[in-house]
Protein backbone atom coordinates (compact mmCIF):
# COMPACT_ATOMS: atom_id res chain seq x y z
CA UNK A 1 -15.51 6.47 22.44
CA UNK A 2 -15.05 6.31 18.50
CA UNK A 3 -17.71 4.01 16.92
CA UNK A 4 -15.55 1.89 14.77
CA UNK A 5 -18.08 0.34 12.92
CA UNK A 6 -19.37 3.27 11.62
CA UNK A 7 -15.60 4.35 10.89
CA UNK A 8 -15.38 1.39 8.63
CA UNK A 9 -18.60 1.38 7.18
CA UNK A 10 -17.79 5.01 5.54
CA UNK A 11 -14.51 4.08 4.43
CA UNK A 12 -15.71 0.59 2.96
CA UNK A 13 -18.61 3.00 0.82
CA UNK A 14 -15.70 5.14 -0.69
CA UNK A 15 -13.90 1.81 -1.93
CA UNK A 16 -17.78 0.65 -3.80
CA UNK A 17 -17.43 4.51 -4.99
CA UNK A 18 -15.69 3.06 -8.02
CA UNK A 19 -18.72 1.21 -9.39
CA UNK A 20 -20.37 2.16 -12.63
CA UNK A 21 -22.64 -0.63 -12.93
CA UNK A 22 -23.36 -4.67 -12.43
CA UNK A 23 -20.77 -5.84 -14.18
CA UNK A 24 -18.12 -3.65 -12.48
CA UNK A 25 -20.12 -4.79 -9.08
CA UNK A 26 -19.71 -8.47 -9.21
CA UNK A 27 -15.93 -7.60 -10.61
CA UNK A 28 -14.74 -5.52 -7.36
CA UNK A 29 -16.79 -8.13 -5.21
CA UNK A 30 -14.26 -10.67 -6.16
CA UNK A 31 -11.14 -8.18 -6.35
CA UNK A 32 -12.44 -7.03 -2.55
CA UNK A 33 -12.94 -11.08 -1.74
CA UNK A 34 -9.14 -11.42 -3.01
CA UNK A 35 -7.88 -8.63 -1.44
CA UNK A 36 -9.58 -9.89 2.23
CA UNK A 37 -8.42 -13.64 1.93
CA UNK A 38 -4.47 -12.46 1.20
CA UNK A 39 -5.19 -10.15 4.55
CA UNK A 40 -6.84 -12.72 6.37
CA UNK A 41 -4.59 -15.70 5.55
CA UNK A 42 -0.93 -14.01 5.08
CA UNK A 43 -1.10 -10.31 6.97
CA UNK A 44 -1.46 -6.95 6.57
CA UNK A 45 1.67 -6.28 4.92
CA UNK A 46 1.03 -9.57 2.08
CA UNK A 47 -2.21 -7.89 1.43
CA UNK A 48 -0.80 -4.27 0.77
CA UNK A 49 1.93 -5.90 -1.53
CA UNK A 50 -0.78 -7.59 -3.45
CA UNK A 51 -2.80 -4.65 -3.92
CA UNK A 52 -0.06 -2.57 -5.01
CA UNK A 53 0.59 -5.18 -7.30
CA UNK A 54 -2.57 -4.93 -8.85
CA UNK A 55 -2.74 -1.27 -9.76
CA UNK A 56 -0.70 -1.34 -13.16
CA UNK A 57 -3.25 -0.97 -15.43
CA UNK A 58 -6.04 1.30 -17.12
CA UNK A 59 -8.95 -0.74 -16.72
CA UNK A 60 -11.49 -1.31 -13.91
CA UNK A 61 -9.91 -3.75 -11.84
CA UNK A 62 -6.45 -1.35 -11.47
CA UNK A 63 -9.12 1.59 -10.72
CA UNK A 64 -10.69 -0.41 -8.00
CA UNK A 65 -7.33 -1.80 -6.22
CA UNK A 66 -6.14 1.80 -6.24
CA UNK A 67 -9.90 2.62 -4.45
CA UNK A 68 -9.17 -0.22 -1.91
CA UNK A 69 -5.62 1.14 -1.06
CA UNK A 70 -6.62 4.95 -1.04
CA UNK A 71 -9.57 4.02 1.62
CA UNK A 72 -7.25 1.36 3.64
CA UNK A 73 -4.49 4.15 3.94
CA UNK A 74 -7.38 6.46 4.64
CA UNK A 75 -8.70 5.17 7.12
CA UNK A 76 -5.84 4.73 9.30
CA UNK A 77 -4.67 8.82 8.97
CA UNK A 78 -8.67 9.51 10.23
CA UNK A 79 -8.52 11.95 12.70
CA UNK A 80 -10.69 9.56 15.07
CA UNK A 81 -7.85 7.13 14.82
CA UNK A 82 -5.12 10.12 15.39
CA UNK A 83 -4.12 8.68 18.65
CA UNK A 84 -2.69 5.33 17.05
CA UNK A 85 -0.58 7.57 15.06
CA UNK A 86 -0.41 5.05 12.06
CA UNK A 87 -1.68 7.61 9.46
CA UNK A 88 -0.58 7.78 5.86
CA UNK A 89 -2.76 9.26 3.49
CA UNK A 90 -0.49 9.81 0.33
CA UNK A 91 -3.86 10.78 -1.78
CA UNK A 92 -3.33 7.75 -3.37
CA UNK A 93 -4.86 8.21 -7.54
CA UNK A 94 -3.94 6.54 -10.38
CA UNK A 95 -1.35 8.97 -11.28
CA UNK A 96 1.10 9.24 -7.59
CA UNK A 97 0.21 5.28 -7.38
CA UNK A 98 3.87 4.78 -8.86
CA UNK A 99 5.86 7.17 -6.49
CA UNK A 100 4.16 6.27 -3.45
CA UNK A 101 4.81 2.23 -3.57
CA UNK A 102 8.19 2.32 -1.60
CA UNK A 103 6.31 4.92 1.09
CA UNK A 104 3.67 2.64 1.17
CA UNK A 105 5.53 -0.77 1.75
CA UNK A 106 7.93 1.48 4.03
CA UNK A 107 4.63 3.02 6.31
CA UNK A 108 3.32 -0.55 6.89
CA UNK A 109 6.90 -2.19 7.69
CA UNK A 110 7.79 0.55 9.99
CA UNK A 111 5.16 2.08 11.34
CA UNK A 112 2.39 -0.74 11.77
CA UNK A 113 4.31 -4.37 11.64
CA UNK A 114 7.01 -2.54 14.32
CA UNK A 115 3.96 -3.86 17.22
CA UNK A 116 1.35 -6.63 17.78
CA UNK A 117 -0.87 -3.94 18.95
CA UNK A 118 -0.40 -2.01 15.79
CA UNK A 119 -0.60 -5.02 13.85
CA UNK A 120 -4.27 -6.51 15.66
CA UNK A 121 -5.87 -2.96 15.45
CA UNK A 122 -4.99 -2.71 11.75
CA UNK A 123 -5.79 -5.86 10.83
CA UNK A 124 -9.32 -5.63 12.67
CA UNK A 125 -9.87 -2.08 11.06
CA UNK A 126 -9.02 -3.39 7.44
CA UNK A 127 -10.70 -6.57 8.00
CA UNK A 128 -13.98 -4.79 9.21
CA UNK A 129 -13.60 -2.04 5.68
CA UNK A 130 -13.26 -5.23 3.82
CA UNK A 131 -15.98 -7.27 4.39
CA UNK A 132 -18.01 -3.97 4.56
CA UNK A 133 -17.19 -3.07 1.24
CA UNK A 134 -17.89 -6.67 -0.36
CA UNK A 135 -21.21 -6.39 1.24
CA UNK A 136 -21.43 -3.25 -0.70
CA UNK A 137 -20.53 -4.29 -3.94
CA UNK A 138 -22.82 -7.17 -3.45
CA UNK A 139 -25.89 -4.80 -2.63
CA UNK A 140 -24.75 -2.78 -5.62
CA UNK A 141 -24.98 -5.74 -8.03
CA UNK A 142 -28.52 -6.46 -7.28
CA UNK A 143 -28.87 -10.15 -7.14
């Protein structure tokens, strides 16, 4: 039995990994908060599209969205989660961002909107990484 809370709490620390300080903290709070209310209130695929679209700069808030995509992809090519066969782990840095966007948008359309159970176990999982990693950034901010 794979212990998904623990699965998400380790991916959901790699996506605080981009924090320097307090400021940057209480920024990737709120760019984490975004990110989980577009997931929560229009889908998975809404909330990959408005990542992506987020990560076309060079300044902390690009750096963090491209954090929060590499550990949402991440997470669903972990080999504890090889059985759902929904993996896509493009190594996702600020310099392949650009020629992995259609492979991203194309992974999610095909591969995890093509079922509901696909679609609830992903949602769940990013959910869960989420509102781990706001937690996170909160803890990380101090106050």
């Amino acid at each position: 039995m794979i212990n998904l809370e623990q699965l998400t709490a380790r991916y959901a620390q790699g996506i605080t990994e981009c924090i320097e300080n307090t400021q940057q903290a209480k920024d990737a709070e709120r760019y984490i908060t975004n990110s989980l209310g577009i997931l929560q209130e229009n889908g998975i695929y809404a909330a990959i599209v408005y990542v992506l679209s987020k990560t076309n700069g060079n300044n902390f808030e690009s750096t963090c969205y491209i954090y929060i995509l590499d550990r949402l992809m991440a997470l669903l090519g972990d080999t504890n989660l090889h059985y759902l066969n929904l993996g896509l782990n493009p190594g996702i840095t600020r310099e392949t961002i650009n020629t992995n966007r259609p492979r991203i948008l194309q992974h999610v359309s095909d591969r995890i909107a093509n079922a509901i159970d696909n679609v609830l176990i992903t949602h769940r999982l990013f959910e869960q990484t989420l509102i781990f990693a706001r937690y996170g950034a909160k803890a990380l901010r101090g106050n």
